[in-house]
C-alpha atoms as a PDB file:
ATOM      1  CA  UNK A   1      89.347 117.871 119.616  1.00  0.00           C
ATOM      2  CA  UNK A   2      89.535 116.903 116.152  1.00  0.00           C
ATOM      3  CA  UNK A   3      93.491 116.669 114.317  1.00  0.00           C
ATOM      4  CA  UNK A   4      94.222 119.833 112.048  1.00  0.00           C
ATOM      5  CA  UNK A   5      95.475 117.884 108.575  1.00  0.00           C
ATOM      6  CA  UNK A   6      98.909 118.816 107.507  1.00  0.00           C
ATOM      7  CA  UNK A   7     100.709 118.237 104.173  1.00  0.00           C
ATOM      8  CA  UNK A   8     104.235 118.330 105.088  1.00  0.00           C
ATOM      9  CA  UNK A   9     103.963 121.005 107.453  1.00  0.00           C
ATOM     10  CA  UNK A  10     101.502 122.784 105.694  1.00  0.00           C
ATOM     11  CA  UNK A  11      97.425 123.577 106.174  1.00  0.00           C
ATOM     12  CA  UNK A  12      95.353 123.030 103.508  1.00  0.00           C
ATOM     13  CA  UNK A  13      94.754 126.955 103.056  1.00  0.00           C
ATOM     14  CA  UNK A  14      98.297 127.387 102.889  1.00  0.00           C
ATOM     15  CA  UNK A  15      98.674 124.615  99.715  1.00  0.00           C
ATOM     16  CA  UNK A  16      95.740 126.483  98.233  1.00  0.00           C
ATOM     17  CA  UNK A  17      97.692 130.105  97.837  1.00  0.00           C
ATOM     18  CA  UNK A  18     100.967 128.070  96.703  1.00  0.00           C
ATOM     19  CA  UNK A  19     101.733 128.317  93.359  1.00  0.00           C
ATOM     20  CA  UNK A  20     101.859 125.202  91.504  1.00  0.00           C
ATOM     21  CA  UNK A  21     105.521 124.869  90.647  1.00  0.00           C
ATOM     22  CA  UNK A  22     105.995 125.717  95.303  1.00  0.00           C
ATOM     23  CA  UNK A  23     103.716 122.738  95.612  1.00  0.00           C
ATOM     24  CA  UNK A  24     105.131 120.375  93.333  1.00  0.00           C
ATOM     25  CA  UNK A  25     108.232 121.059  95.994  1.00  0.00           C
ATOM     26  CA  UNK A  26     106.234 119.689  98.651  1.00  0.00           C
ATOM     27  CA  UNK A  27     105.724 116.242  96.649  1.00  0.00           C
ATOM     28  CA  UNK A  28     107.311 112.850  96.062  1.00  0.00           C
ATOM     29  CA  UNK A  29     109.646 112.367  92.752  1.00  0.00           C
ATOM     30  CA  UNK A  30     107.361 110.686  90.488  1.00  0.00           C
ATOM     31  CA  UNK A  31     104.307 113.544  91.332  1.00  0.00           C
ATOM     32  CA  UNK A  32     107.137 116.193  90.941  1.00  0.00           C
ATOM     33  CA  UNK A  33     108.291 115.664  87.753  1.00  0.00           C
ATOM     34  CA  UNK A  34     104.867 114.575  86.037  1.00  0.00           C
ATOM     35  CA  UNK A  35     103.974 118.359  87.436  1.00  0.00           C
ATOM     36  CA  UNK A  36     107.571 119.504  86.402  1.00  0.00           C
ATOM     37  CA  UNK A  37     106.853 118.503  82.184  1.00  0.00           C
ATOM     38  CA  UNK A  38     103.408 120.110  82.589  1.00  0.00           C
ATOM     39  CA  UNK A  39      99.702 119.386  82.443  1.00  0.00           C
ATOM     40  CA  UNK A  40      98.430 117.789  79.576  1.00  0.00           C
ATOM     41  CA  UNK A  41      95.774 119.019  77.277  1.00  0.00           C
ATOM     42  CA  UNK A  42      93.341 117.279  79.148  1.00  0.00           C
ATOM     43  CA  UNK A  43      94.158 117.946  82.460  1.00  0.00           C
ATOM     44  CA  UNK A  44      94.278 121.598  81.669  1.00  0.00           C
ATOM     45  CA  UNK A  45      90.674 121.245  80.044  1.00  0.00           C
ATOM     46  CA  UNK A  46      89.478 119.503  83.558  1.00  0.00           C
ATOM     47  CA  UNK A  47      91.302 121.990  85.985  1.00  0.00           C
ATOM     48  CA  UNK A  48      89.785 124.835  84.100  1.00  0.00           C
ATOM     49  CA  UNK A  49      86.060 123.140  84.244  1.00  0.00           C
ATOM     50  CA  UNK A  50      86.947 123.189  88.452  1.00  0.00           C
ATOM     51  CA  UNK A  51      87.526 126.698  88.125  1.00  0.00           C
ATOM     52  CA  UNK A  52      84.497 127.296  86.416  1.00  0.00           C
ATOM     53  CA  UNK A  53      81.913 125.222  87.903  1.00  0.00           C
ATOM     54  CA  UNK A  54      83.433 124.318  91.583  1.00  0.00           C
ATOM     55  CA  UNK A  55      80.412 122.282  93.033  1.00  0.00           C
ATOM     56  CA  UNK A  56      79.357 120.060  89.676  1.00  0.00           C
ATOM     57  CA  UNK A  57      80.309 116.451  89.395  1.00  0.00           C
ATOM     58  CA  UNK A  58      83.525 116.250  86.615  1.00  0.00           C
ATOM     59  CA  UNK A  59      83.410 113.020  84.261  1.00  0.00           C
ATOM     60  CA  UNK A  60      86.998 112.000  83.092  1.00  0.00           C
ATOM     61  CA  UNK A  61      89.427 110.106  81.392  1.00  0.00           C
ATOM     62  CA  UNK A  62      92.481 111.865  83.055  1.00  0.00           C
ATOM     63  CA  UNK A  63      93.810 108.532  85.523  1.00  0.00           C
ATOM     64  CA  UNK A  64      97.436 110.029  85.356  1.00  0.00           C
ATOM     65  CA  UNK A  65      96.407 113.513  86.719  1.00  0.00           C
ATOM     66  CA  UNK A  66      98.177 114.423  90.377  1.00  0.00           C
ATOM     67  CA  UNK A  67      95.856 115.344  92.670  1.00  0.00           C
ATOM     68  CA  UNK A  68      96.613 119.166  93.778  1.00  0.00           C
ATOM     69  CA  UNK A  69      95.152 121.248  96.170  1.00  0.00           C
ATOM     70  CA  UNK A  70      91.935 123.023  94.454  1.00  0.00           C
ATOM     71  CA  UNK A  71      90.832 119.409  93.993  1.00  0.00           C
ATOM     72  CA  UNK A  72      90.205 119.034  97.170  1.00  0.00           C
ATOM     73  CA  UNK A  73      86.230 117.853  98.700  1.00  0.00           C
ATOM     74  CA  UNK A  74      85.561 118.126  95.198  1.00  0.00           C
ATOM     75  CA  UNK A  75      83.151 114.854  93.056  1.00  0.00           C
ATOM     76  CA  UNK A  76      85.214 113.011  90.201  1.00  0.00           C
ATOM     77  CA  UNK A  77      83.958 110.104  87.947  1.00  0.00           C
ATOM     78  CA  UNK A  78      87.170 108.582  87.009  1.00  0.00           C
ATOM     79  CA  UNK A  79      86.753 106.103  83.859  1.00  0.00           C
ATOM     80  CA  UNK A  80      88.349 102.357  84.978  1.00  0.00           C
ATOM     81  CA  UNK A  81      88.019 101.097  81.340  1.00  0.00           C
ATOM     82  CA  UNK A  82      84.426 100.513  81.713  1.00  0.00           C
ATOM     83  CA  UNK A  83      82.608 102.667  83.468  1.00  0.00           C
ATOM     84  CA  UNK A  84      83.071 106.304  85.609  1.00  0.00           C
ATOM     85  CA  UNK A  85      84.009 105.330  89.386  1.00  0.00           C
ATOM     86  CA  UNK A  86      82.841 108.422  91.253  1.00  0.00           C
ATOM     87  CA  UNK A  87      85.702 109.592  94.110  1.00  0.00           C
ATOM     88  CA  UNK A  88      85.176 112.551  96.672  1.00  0.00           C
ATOM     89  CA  UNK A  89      88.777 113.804  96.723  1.00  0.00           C
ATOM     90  CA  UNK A  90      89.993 114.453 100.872  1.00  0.00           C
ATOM     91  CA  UNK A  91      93.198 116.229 101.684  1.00  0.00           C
ATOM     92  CA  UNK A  92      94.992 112.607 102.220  1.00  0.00           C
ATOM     93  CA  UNK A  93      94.883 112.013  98.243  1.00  0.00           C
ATOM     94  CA  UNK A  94      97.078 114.908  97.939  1.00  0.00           C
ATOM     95  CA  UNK A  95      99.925 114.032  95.886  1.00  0.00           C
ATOM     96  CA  UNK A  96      98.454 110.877  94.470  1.00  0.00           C
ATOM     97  CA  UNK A  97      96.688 110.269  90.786  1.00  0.00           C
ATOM     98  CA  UNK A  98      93.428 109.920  90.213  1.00  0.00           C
ATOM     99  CA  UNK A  99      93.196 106.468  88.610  1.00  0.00           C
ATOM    100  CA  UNK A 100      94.817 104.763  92.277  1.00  0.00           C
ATOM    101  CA  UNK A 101      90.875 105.481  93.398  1.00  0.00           C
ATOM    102  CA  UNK A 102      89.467 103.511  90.328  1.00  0.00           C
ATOM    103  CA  UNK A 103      90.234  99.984  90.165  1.00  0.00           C
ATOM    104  CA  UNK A 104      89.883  98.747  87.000  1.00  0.00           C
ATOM    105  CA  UNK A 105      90.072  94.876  87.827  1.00  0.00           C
ATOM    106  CA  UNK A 106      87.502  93.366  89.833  1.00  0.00           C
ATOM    107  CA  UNK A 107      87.795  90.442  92.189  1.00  0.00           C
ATOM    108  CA  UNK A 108      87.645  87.064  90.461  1.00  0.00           C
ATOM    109  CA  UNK A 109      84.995  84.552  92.128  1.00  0.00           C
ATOM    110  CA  UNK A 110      85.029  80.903  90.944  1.00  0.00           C
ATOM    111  CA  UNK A 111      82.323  78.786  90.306  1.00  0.00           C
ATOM    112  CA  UNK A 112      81.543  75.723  88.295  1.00  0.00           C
ATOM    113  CA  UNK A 113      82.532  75.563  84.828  1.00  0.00           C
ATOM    114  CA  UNK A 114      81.214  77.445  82.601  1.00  0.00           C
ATOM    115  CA  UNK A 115      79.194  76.487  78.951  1.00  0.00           C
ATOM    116  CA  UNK A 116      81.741  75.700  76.583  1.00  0.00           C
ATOM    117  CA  UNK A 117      84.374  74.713  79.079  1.00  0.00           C
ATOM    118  CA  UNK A 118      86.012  70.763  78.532  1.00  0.00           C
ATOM    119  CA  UNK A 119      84.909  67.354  79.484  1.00  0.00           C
ATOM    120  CA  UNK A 120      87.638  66.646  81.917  1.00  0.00           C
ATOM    121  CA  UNK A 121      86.450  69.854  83.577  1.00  0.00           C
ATOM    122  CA  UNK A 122      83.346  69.171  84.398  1.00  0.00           C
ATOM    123  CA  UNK A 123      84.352  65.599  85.898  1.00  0.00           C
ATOM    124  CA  UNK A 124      83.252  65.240  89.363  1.00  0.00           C
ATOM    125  CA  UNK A 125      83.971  62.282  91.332  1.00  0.00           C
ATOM    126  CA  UNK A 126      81.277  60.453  93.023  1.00  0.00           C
ATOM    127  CA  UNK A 127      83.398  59.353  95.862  1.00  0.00           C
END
């Protein structure tokens, strides 16, 4: 039998008929009061393009956005700096921002030195 996901004590069709100031209750400090001083332009552009157009794949720039209910098992392409990382939002992202599922660093692999790089660099011992 599968586990019914619950948001402090609450199903996800019962965070979907809360209002947004009941849900902002429900969250953390930091996610409360970013929801507390309001959406930004932006974020109000990209909640109303959800609305609008609930299965379509939404591009955008919005990292500091909270994650809220109507997002949920929808496509985003968050931009990292560089590029748009696409994310399929679940229920457990609730309460998080969007730009903690785009990394914008990648991992750093060494190799030789590189063109350019000093003598005493590229000194290898023979022993």
């Amino acid at each position: 039998m599968a586990k019914k996901f619950l948001f402090r004590g609450k199903s996800l069709e019962e965070l979907q008929n809360m209002s947004l100031e009941d849900f902002s209750k429900l969250l953390k400090s930091r996610a409360r009061r970013a929801l507390k001083r309001g959406l930004t332009a932006q974020e109000k552009i990209l909640l109303e393009n959800i609305r609008k157009e609930p299965g379509k794949f939404h591009k955008t720039h919005c990292r500091e956005m909270v994650i809220l209910p109507e997002m949920v098992g929808k496509k985003f392409g968050v931009h990292n700096g560089k590029e748009f990382f696409s994310i399929m939002v679940t229920e457990e992202m609730l309460g998080c921002r969007l730009g903690e599922f785009s990394h914008t660093t990648k991992e750093v692999k060494h190799s030789a030195p590189g063109i350019g790089a000093t003598k005493s660099s590229k000194y290898i011992p023979l022993k």
